[in-house]
Protein backbone atom coordinates (compact mmCIF):
# COMPACT_ATOMS: atom_id res chain seq x y z
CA UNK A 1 0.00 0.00 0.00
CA UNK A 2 1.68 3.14 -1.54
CA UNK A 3 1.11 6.28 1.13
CA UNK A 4 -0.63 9.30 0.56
CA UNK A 5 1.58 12.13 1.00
CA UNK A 6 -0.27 15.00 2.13
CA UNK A 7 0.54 18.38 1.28
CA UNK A 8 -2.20 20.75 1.60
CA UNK A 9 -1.33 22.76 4.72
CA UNK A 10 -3.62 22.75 8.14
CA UNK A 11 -6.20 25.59 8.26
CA UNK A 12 -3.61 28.74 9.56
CA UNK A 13 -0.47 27.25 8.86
CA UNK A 14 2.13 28.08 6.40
CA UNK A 15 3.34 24.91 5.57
CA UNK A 16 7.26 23.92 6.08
CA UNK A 17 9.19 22.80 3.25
CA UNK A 18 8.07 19.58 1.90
CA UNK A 19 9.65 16.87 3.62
CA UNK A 20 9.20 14.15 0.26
CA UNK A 21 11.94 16.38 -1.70
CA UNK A 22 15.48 14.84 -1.94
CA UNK A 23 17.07 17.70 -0.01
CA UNK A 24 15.82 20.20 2.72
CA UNK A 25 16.62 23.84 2.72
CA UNK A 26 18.70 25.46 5.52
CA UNK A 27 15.57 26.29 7.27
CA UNK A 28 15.13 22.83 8.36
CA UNK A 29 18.46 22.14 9.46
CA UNK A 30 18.38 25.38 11.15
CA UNK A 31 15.30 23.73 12.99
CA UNK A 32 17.62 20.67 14.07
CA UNK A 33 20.12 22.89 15.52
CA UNK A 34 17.38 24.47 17.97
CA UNK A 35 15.60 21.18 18.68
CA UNK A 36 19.40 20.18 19.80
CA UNK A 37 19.54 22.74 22.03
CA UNK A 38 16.49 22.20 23.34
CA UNK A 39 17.76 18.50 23.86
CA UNK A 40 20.53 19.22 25.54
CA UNK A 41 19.37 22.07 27.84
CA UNK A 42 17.09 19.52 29.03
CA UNK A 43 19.79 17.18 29.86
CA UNK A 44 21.50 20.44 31.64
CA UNK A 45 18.49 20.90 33.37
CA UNK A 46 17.54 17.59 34.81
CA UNK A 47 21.30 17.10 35.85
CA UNK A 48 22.87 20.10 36.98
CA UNK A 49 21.50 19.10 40.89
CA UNK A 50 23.60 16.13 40.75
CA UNK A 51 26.39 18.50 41.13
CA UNK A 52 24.74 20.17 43.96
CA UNK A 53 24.50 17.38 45.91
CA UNK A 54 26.84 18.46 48.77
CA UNK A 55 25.30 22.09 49.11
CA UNK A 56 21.35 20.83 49.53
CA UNK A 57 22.59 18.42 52.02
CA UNK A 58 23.72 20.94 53.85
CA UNK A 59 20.88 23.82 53.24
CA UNK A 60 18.10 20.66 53.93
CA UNK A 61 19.86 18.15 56.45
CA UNK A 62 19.27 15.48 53.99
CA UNK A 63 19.69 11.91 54.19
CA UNK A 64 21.32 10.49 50.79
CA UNK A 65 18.25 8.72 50.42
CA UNK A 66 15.70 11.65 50.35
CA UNK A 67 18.39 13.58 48.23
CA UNK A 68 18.18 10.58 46.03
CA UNK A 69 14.64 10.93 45.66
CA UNK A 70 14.77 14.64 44.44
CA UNK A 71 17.70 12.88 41.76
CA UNK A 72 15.30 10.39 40.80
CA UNK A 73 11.88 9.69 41.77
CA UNK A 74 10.66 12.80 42.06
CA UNK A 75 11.59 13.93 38.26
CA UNK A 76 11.13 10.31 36.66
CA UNK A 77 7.70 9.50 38.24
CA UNK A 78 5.87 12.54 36.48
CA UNK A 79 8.28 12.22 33.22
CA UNK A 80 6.85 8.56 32.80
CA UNK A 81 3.25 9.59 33.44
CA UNK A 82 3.00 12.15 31.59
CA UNK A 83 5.11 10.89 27.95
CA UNK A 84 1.99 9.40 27.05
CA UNK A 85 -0.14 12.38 27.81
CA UNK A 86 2.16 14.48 25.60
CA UNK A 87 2.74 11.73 22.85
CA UNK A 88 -1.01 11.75 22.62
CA UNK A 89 -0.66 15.68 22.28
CA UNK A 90 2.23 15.75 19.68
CA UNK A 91 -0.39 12.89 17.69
CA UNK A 92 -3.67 15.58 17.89
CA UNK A 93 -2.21 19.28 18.11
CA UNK A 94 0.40 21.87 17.02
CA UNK A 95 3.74 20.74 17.92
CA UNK A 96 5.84 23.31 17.48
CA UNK A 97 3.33 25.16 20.35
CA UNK A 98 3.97 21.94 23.06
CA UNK A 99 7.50 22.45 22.03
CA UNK A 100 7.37 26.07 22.92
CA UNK A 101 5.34 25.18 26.23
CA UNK A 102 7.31 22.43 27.37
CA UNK A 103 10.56 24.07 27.07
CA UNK A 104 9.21 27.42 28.60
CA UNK A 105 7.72 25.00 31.63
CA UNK A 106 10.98 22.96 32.30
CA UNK A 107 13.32 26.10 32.33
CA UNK A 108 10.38 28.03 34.62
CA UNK A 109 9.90 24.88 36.94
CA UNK A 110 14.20 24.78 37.25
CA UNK A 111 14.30 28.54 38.05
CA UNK A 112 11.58 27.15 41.40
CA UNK A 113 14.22 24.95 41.79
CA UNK A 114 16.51 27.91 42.68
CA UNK A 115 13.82 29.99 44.62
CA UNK A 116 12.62 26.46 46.83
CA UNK A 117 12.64 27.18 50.65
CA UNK A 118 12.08 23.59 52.04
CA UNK A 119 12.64 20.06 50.28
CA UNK A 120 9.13 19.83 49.57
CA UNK A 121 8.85 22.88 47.45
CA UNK A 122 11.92 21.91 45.88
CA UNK A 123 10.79 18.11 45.22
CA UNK A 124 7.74 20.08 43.53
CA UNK A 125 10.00 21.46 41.67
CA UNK A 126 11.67 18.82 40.06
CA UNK A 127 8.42 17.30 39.20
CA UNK A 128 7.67 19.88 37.47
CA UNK A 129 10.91 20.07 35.53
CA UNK A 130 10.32 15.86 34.80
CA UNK A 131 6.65 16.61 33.89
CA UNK A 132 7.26 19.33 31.30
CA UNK A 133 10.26 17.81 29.72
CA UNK A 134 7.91 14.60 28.77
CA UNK A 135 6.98 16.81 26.13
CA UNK A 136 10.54 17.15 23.79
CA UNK A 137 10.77 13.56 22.57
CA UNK A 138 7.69 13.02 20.97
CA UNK A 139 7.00 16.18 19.53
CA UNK A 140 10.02 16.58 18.13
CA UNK A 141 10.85 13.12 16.84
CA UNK A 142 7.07 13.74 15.29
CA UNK A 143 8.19 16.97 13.75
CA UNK A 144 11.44 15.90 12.44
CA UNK A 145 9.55 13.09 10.78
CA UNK A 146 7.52 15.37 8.80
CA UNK A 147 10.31 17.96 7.96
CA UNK A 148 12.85 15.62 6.46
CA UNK A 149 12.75 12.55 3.77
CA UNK A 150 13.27 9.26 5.14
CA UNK A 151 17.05 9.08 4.06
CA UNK A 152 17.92 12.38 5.48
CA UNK A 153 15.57 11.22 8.81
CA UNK A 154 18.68 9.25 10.67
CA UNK A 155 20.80 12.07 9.74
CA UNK A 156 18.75 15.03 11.71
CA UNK A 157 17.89 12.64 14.32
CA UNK A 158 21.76 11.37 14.66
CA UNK A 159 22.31 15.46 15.61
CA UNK A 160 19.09 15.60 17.60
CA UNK A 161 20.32 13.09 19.69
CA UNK A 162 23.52 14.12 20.66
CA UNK A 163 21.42 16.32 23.30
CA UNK A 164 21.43 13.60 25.79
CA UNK A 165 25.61 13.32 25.45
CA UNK A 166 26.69 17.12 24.96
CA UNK A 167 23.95 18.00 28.49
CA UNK A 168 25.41 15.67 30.62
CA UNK A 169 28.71 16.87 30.25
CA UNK A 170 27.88 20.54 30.01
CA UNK A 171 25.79 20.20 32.98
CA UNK A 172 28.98 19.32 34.81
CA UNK A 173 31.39 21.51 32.98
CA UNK A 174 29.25 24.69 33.63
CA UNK A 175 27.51 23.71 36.68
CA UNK A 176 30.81 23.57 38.21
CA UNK A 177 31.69 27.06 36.59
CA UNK A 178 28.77 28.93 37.94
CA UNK A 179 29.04 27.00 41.37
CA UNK A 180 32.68 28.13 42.14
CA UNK A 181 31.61 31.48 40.57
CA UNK A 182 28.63 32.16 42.67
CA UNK A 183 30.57 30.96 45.98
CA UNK A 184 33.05 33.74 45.28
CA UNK A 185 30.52 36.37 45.45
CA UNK A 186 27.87 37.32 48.04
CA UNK A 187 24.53 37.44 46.45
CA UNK A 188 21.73 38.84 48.30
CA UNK A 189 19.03 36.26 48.93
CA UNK A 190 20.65 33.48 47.38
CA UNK A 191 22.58 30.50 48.12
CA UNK A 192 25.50 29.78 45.25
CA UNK A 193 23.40 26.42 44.45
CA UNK A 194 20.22 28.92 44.24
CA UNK A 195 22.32 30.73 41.97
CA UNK A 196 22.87 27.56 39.59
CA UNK A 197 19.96 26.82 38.97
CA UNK A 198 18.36 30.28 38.11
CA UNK A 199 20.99 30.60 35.51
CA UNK A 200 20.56 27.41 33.88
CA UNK A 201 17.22 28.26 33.37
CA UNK A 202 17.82 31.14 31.31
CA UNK A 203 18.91 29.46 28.17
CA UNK A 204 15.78 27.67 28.21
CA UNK A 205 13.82 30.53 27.99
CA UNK A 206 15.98 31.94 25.01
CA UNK A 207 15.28 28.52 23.28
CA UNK A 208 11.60 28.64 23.58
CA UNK A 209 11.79 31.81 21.84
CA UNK A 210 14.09 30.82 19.36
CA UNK A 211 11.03 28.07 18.73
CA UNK A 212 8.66 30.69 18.81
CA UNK A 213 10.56 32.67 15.94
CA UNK A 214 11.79 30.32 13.38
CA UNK A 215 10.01 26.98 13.50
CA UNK A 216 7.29 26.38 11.34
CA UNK A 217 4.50 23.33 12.34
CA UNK A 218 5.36 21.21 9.16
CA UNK A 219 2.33 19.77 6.96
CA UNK A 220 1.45 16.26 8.35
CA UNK A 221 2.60 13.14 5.69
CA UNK A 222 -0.36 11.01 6.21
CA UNK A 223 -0.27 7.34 5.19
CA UNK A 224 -3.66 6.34 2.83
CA UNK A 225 -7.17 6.63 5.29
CA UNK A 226 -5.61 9.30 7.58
CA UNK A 227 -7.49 12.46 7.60
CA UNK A 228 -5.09 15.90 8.52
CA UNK A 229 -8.11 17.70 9.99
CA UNK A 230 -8.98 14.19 12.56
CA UNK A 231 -7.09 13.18 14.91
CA UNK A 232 -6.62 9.05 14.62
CA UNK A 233 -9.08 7.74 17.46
CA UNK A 234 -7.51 5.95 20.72
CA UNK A 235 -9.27 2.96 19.68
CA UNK A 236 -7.74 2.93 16.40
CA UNK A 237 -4.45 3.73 18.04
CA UNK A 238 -4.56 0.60 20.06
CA UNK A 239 -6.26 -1.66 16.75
CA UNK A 240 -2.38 -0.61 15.06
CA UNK A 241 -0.04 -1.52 17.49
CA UNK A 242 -1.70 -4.47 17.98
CA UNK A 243 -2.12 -5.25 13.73
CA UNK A 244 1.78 -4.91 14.20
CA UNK A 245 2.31 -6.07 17.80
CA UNK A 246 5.24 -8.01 16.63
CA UNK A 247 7.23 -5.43 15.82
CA UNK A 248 6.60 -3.09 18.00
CA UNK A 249 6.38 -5.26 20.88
CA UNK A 250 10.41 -6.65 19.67
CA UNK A 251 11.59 -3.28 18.89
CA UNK A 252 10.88 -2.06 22.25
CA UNK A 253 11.56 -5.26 23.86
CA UNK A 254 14.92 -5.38 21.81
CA UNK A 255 15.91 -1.53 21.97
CA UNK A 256 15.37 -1.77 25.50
CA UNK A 257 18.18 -4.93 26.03
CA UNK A 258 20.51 -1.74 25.19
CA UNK A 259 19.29 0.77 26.71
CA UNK A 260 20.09 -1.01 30.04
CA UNK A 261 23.69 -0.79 28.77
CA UNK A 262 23.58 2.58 28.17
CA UNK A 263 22.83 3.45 32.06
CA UNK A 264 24.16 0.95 33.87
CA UNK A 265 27.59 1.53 32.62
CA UNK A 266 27.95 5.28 33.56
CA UNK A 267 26.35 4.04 36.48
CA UNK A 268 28.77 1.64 37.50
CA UNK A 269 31.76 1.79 35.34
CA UNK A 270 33.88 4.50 37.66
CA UNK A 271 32.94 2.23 40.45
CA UNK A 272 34.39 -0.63 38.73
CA UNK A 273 37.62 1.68 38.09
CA UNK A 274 37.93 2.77 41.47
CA UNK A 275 37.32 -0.37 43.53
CA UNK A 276 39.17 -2.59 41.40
CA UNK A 277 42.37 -0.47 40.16
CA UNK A 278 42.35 2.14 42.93
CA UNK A 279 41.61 5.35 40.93
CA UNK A 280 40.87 8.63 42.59
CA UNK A 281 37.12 9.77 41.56
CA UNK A 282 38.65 12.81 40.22
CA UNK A 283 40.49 11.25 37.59
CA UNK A 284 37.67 8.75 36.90
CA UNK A 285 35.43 12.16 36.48
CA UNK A 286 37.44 13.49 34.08
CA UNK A 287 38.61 10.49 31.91
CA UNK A 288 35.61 8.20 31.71
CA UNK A 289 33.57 11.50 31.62
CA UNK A 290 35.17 12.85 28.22
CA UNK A 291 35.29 9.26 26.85
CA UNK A 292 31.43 9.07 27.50
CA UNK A 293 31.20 12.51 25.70
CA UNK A 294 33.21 11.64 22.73
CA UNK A 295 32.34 8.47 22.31
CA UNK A 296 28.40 8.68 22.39
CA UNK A 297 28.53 11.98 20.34
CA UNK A 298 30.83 9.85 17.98
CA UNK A 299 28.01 6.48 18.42
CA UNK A 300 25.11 9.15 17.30
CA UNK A 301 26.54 10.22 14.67
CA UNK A 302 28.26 7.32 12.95
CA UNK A 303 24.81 5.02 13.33
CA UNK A 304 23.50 6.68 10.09
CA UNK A 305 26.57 6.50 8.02
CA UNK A 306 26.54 2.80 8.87
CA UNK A 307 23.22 2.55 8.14
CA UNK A 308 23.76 4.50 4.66
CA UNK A 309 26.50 2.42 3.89
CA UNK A 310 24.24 -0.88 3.85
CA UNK A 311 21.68 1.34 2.13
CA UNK A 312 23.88 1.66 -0.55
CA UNK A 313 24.54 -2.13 -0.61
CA UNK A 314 21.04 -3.13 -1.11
CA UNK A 315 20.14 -3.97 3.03
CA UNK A 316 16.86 -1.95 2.44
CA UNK A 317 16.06 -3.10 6.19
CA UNK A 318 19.45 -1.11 7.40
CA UNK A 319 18.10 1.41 9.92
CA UNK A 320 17.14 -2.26 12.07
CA UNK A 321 20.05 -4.03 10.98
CA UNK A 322 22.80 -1.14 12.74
CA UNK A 323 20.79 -2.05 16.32
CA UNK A 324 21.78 -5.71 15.80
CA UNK A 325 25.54 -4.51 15.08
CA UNK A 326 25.27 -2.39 18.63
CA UNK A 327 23.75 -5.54 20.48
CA UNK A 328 26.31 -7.54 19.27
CA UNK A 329 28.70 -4.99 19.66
CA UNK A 330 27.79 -4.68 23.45
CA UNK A 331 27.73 -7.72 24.51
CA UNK A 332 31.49 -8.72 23.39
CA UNK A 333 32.51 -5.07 25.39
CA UNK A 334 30.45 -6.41 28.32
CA UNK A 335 31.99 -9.94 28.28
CA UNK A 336 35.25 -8.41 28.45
CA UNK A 337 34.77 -6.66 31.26
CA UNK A 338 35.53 -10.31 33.52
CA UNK A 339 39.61 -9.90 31.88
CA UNK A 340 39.97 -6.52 32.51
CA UNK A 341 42.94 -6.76 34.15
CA UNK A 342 44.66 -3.25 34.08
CA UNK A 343 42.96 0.14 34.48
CA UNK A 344 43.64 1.27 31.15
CA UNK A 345 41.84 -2.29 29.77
CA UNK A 346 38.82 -1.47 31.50
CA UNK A 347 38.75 2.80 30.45
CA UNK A 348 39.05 1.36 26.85
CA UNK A 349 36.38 -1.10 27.27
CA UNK A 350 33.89 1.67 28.94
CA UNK A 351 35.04 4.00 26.14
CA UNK A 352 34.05 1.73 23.36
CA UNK A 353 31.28 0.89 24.91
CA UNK A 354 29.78 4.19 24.90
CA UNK A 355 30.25 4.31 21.02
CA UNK A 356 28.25 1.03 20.53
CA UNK A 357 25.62 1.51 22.75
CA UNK A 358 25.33 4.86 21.53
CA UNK A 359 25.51 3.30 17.47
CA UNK A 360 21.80 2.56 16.65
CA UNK A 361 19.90 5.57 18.76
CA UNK A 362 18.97 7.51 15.75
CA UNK A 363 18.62 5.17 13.36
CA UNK A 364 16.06 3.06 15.08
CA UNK A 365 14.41 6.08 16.38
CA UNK A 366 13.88 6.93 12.58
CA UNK A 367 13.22 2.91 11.79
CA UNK A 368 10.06 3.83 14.11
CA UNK A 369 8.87 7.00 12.92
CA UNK A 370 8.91 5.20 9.14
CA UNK A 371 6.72 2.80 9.78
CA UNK A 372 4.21 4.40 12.40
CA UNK A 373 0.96 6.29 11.14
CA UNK A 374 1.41 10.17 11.21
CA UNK A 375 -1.24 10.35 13.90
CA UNK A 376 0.12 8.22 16.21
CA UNK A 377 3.73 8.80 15.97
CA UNK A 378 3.72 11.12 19.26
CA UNK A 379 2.05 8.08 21.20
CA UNK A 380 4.79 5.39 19.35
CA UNK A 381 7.09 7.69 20.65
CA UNK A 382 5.96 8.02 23.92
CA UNK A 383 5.18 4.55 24.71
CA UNK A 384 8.99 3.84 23.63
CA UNK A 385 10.34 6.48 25.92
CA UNK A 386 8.21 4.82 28.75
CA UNK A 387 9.33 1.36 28.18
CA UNK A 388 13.19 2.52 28.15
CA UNK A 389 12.85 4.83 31.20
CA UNK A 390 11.26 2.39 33.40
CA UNK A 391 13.45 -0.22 32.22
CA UNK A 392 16.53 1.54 31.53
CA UNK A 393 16.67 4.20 34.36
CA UNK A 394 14.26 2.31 37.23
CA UNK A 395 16.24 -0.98 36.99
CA UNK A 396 19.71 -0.83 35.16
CA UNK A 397 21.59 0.25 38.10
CA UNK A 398 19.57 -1.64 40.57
CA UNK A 399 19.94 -4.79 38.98
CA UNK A 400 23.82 -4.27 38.68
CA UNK A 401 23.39 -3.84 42.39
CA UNK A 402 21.58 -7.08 44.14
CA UNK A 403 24.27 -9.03 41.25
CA UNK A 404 27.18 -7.63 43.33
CA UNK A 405 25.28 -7.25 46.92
CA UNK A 406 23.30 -10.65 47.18
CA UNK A 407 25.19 -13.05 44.34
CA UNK A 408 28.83 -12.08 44.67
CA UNK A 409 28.42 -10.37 48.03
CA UNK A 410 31.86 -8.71 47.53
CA UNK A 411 32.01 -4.70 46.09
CA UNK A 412 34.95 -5.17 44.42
CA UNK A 413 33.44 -7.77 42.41
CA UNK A 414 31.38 -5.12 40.40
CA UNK A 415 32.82 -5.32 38.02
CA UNK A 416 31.75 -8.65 36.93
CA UNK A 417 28.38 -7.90 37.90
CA UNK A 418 27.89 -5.06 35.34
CA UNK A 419 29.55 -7.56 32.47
CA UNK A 420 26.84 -9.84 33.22
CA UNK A 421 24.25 -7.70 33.46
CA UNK A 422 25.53 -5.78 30.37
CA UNK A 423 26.08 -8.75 28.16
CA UNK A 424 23.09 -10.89 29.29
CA UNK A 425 20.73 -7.88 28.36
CA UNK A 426 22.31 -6.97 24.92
CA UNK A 427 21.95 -10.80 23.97
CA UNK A 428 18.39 -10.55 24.73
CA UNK A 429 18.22 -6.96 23.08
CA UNK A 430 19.75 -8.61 19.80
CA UNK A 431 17.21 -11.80 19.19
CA UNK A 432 14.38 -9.22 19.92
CA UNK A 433 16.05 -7.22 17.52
CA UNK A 434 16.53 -9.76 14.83
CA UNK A 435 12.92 -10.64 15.24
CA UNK A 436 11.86 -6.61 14.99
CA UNK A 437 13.85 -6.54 11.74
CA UNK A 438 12.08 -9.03 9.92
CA UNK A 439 8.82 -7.15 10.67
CA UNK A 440 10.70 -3.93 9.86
CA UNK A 441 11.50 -5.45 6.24
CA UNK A 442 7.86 -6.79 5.62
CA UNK A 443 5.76 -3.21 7.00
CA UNK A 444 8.22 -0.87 4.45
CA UNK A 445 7.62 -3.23 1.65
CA UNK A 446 3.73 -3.69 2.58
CA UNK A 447 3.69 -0.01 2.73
CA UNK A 448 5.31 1.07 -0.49
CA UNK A 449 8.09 2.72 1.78
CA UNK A 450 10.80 0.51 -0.19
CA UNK A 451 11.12 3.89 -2.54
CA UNK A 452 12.19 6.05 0.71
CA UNK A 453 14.87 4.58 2.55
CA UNK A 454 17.38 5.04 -0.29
């Protein structure tokens, strides 16, 4: 079934450039450049108070476990509940607006972060910060979809994604900055890690304007029966994913065997390199830190020219086929981890290991958007997000955990747990994976999409 490529802009829109021409102007990669921002200032955002973790002991008397909470719980619980609510939104209204919103919300709710007066207002806070941020991924994946052809889709994605990598680092790099700069002076009012986190929030507020003034809400490519003026109902929603429960169901089954790699190794790996080789966390920060930077930026943005690469070889299926590589990939780094017997062994190992796990995120995140209705590409999205945050971020490190604390019962045996954890869950993540590719190869062809991924 060839689809139906509509054009005809929504009543008060001026339509983007159409996303079925071989190239995009400047004005869409322009686009990509804010939507990376906005990416990674939500990354600065949600992790700049991991750097303030000594100061709001100290302002709050807190335990590490109710600081741990304001980390974690407090910012993940309303980020998972609400993805749905906004991939629903992204699927049924302007998306460029929830874009504007959500990034205007996050960077408000992180300057209350800075004005909190008690750990409740502040654990507010950071629910609201978790809550608004739901709404980036599947607007903008939805967006992107619309604005670029399918072969150029991994590409602006690939950049897109390098939010995640450039944030976490930045939030440390200039988190730090503005902490030893605020220290030095004697604000009125304000505490330096008050200080911090009013002026993170200020780029936010420049981006949502930036949104505001140069992003367009693209015309909607509709696949054959979609309507642009109808939203697709919930009902029908549910009757697709479960026509093509196989893949979806193995694609977020399988991408999720690698997302469990991809937090339980910054989670654990500069444990493993300080309990077993003795390295002082400062030079753990700094090494494994830039290799983490480098070497997911690098992952992101290689995925696609892998994935081109088989293109051009005739592996039409090649956007599934570069998750299977990572899987693979991952598992051999993780399995290694049990002969790491010097220091620089096990850097090397983490390093590469932040490339592969990083390999496939675009590509696969494109994979999805190809083959998902228009109208329910914000819920796809959303559900994926979901499935890899509660998985990913609620068990990763936990599981890495009870394998050294109840199986091993030694610490310096960590090590080995987060190989096994690591290589057990990216050989799960590939046969999931090989199974989600062979229903990724029979929806483009049923779907006349054959045409678009070269």
């Amino acid at each position: 079934m060839t689809p139906v490529i509509t054009e005809t802009p929504p009543a008060g829109h001026a339509p983007a450039g159409p996303a079925s021409a071989g190239t995009v102007g400047w004005d869409a990669w322009g686009m990509i450049v804010i939507l990376t921002l906005a990416y990674t200032v939500s990354f600065i955002d949600r992790q700049v108070l991991n750097l303030l973790v000594e100061p709001l002991k100290l302002a709050f008397d807190l335990s590490d476990t109710r600081l741990s909470l304001l980390q974690g719980l407090s910012f993940t619980l309303a980020y998972v509940v609400c993805s749905p609510l906004m991939g629903r939104l992204a699927d049924t209204s302007n998306r460029r607006n929830i874009l504007v919103g959500g990034v205007a919300l996050w960077s408000l709710a992180t300057a209350l972060c800075g004005l909190s007066r008690s750990y409740w207002q502040l654990f507010a806070a950071r629910t609201g910060v978790g809550a608004a941020e739901a709404s980036l991924t599947p607007a903008a994946w939805s967006i992107i979809a619309d604005r670029f052809p399918a072969h150029l889709m991994p590409r602006a994605l690939s950049i897109f994604m390098m939010g995640p990598y450039l944030g976490g680092g930045l939030a440390l790099i200039f988190g730090g900055l503005l902490l030893e700069y605020a220290e030095g002076r004697n604000f009125p009012f304000l505490a330096p890690w008050q200080f911090v986190f009013l002026a993170v929030a200020v780029p936010g507020l420049l981006i949502a304007a930036a949104l505001m003034l140069f992003v367009r809400e693209p015309v909607r490519k509709l696949t054959a029966g979609e309507d642009e003026n109808t939203a697709m109902p919930l009902a029908e929603v549910g009757r697709r994913f479960k026509a093509n429960g196989r893949f979806y169901f193995c694609f977020y089954g399988g991408m999720s065997g690698i997302v469990i790699t991809l937090y339980a190794f910054p989670a654990w790996m500069p444990a493993v390199l300080m309990r077993q080789f003795g390295a002082e966390a400062a030079t753990v920060g700094v090494q494994y830190g830039a290799l983490v930077l480098i070497g997911g930026s690098a992952g992101v943005l290689t995925g696609p020219l892998v994935a081109r690469w088989l293109e051009k070889r005739g592996r039409l299926d090649a956007l599934m086929i570069v998750p299977l590589i990572s899987a693979a990939a991952v598992a051999v780094l993780s399995a290694l981890l049990w002969w790491a017997g010097s220091y620089g062994a096990a850097l090397a190992l983490g390093g590469l290991a932040s490339f592969a796990y990083s390999l496939p995120m675009a590509g696969a995140s494109a994979a999805l958007q190809i083959v998902t209705p228009n109208r329910m590409r914000g819920m796809a999205s959303a559900l994926y997000v979901f499935i890899i945050s509660v998985v990913g971020l609620g068990t990763a490190p936990t599981i890495v955990a009870l394998i050294t604390d109840r199986i091993f019962a030694d610490e310096s045996m960590v090590g080995h747990a987060l190989g096994v954890t690591c290589a057990v869950s990216a050989v799960i993540g590939f046969v999931l994976l090989w199974l989600a590719q062979k229903e990724y190869a029979r929806l483009i062809s049923d779907q006349g999409l054959v045409g678009d991924q070269g």
